[in-house]
N, C-alpha and C. Protein backbone atom coordinates (compact mmCIF):
# COMPACT_ATOMS: atom_id res chain seq x y z
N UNK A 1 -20.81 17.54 9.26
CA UNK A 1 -19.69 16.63 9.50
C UNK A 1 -19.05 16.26 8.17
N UNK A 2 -17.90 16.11 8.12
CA UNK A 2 -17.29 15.90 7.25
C UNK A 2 -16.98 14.48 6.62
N UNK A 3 -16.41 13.99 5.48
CA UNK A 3 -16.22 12.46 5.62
C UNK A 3 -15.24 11.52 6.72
N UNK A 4 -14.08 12.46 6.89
CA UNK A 4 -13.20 11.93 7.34
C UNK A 4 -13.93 11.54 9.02
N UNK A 5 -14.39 12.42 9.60
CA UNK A 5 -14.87 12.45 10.87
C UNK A 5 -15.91 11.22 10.99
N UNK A 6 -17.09 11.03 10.49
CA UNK A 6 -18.15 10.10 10.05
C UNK A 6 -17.25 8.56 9.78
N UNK A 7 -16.05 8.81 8.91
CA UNK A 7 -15.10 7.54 8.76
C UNK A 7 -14.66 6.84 10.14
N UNK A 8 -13.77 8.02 10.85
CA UNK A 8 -13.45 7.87 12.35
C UNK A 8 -14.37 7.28 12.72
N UNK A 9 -15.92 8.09 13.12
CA UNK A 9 -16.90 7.43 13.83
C UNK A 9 -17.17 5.75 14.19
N UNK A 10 -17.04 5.87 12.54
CA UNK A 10 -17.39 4.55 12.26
C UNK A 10 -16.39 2.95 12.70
N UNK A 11 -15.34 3.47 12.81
CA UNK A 11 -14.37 2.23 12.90
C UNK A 11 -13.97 2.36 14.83
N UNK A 12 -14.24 3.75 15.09
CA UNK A 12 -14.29 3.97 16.76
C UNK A 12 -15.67 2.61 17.15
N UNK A 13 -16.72 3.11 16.63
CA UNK A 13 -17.99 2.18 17.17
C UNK A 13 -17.28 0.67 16.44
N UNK A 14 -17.01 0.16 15.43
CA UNK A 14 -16.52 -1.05 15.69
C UNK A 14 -15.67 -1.76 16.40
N UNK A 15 -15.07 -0.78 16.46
CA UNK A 15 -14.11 -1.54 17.47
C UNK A 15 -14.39 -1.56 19.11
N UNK A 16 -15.19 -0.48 19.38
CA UNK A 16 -15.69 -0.83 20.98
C UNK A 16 -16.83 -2.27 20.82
N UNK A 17 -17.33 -2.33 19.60
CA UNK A 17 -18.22 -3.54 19.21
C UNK A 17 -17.48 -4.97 20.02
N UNK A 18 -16.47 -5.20 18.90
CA UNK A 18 -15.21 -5.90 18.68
C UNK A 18 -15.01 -6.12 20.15
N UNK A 19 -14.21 -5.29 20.91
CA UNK A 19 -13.99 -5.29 22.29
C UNK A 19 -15.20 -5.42 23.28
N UNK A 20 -15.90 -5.18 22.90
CA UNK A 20 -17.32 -5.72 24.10
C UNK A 20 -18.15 -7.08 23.48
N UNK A 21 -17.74 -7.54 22.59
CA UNK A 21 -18.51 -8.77 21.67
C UNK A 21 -17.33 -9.80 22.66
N UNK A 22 -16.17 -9.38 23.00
CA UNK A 22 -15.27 -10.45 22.95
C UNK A 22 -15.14 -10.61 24.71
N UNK A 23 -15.40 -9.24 25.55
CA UNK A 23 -15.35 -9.26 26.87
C UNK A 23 -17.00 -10.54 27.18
N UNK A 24 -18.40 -10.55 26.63
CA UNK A 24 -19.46 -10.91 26.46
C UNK A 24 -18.92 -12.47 26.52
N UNK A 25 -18.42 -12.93 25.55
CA UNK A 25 -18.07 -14.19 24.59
C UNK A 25 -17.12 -14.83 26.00
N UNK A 26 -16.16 -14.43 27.20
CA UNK A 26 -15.16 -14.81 27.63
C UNK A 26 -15.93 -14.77 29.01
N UNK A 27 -16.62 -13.74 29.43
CA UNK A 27 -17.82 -13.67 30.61
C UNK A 27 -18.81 -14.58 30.63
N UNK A 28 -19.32 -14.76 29.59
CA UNK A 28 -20.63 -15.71 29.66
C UNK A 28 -20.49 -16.88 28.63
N UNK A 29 -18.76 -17.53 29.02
CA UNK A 29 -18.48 -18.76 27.99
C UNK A 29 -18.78 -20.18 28.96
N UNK A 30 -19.04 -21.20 28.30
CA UNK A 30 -19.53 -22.35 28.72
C UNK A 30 -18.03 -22.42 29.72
N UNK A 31 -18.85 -23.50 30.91
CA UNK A 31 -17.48 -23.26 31.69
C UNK A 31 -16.70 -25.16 31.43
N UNK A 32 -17.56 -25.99 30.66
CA UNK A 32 -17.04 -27.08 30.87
C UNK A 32 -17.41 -27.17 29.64
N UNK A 33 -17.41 -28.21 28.99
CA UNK A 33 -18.03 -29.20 27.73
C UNK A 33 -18.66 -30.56 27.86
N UNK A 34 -18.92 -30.91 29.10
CA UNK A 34 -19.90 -31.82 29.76
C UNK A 34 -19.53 -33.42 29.87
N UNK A 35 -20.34 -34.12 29.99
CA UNK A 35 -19.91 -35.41 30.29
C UNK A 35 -19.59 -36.45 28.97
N UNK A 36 -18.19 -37.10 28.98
CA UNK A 36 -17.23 -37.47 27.84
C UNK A 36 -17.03 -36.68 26.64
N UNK A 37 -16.18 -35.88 27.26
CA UNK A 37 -15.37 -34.86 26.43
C UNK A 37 -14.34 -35.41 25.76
N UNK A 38 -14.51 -34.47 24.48
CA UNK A 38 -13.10 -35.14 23.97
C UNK A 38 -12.10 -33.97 24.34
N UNK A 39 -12.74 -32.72 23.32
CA UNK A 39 -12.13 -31.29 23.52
C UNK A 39 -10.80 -31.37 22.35
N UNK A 40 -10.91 -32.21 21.56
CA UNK A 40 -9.49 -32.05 20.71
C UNK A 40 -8.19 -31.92 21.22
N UNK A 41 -7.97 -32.31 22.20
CA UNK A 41 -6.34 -32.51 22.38
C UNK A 41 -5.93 -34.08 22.98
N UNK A 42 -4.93 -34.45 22.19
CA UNK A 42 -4.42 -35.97 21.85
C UNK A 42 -3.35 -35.61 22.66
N UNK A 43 -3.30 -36.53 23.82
CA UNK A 43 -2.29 -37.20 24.61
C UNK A 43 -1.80 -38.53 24.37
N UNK A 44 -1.73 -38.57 23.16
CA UNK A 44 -1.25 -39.93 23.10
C UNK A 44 0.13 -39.88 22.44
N UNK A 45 0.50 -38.99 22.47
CA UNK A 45 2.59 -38.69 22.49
C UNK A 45 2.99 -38.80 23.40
N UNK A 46 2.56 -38.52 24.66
CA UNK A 46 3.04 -38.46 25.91
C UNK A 46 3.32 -39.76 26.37
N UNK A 47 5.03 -39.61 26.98
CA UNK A 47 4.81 -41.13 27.61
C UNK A 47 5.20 -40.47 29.62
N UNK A 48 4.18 -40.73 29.98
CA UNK A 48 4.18 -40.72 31.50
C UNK A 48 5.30 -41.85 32.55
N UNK A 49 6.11 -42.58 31.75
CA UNK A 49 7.22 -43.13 32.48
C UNK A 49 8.54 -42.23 32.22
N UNK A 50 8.38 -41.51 31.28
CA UNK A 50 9.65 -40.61 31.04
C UNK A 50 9.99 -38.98 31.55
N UNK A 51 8.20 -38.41 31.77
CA UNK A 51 8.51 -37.92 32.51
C UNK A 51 7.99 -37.55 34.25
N UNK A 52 8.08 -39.37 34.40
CA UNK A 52 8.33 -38.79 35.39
C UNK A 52 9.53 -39.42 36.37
N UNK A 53 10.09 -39.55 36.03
CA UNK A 53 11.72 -39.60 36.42
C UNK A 53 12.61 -38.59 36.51
């Protein structure tokens, strides 16, 4: 085998890595964050009299 081919090889197997590390990670992700969450997002810009009119 040559280098170039062995090169190919190599970035073919990372990247099916890459793509099955990330199908894994999205299949078997926590489905909540449990009791008193914060989760980082601030609603406190929102004003709920404006929209809802």
């Amino acid at each position: 085998m040559n280098i170039q081919a062995i090169l190919i090889l190599i970035i073919f197997a990372a990247a099916v890595f890459y793509i099955c590390r990330l199908m894994y990670r999205n299949l078997f992700a926590k489905k909540s964050c449990g009791d008193n969450c914060k989760c980082g997002v601030d609603f406190s810009g929102i004003d709920l009299d404006k929209t809802n009119k």
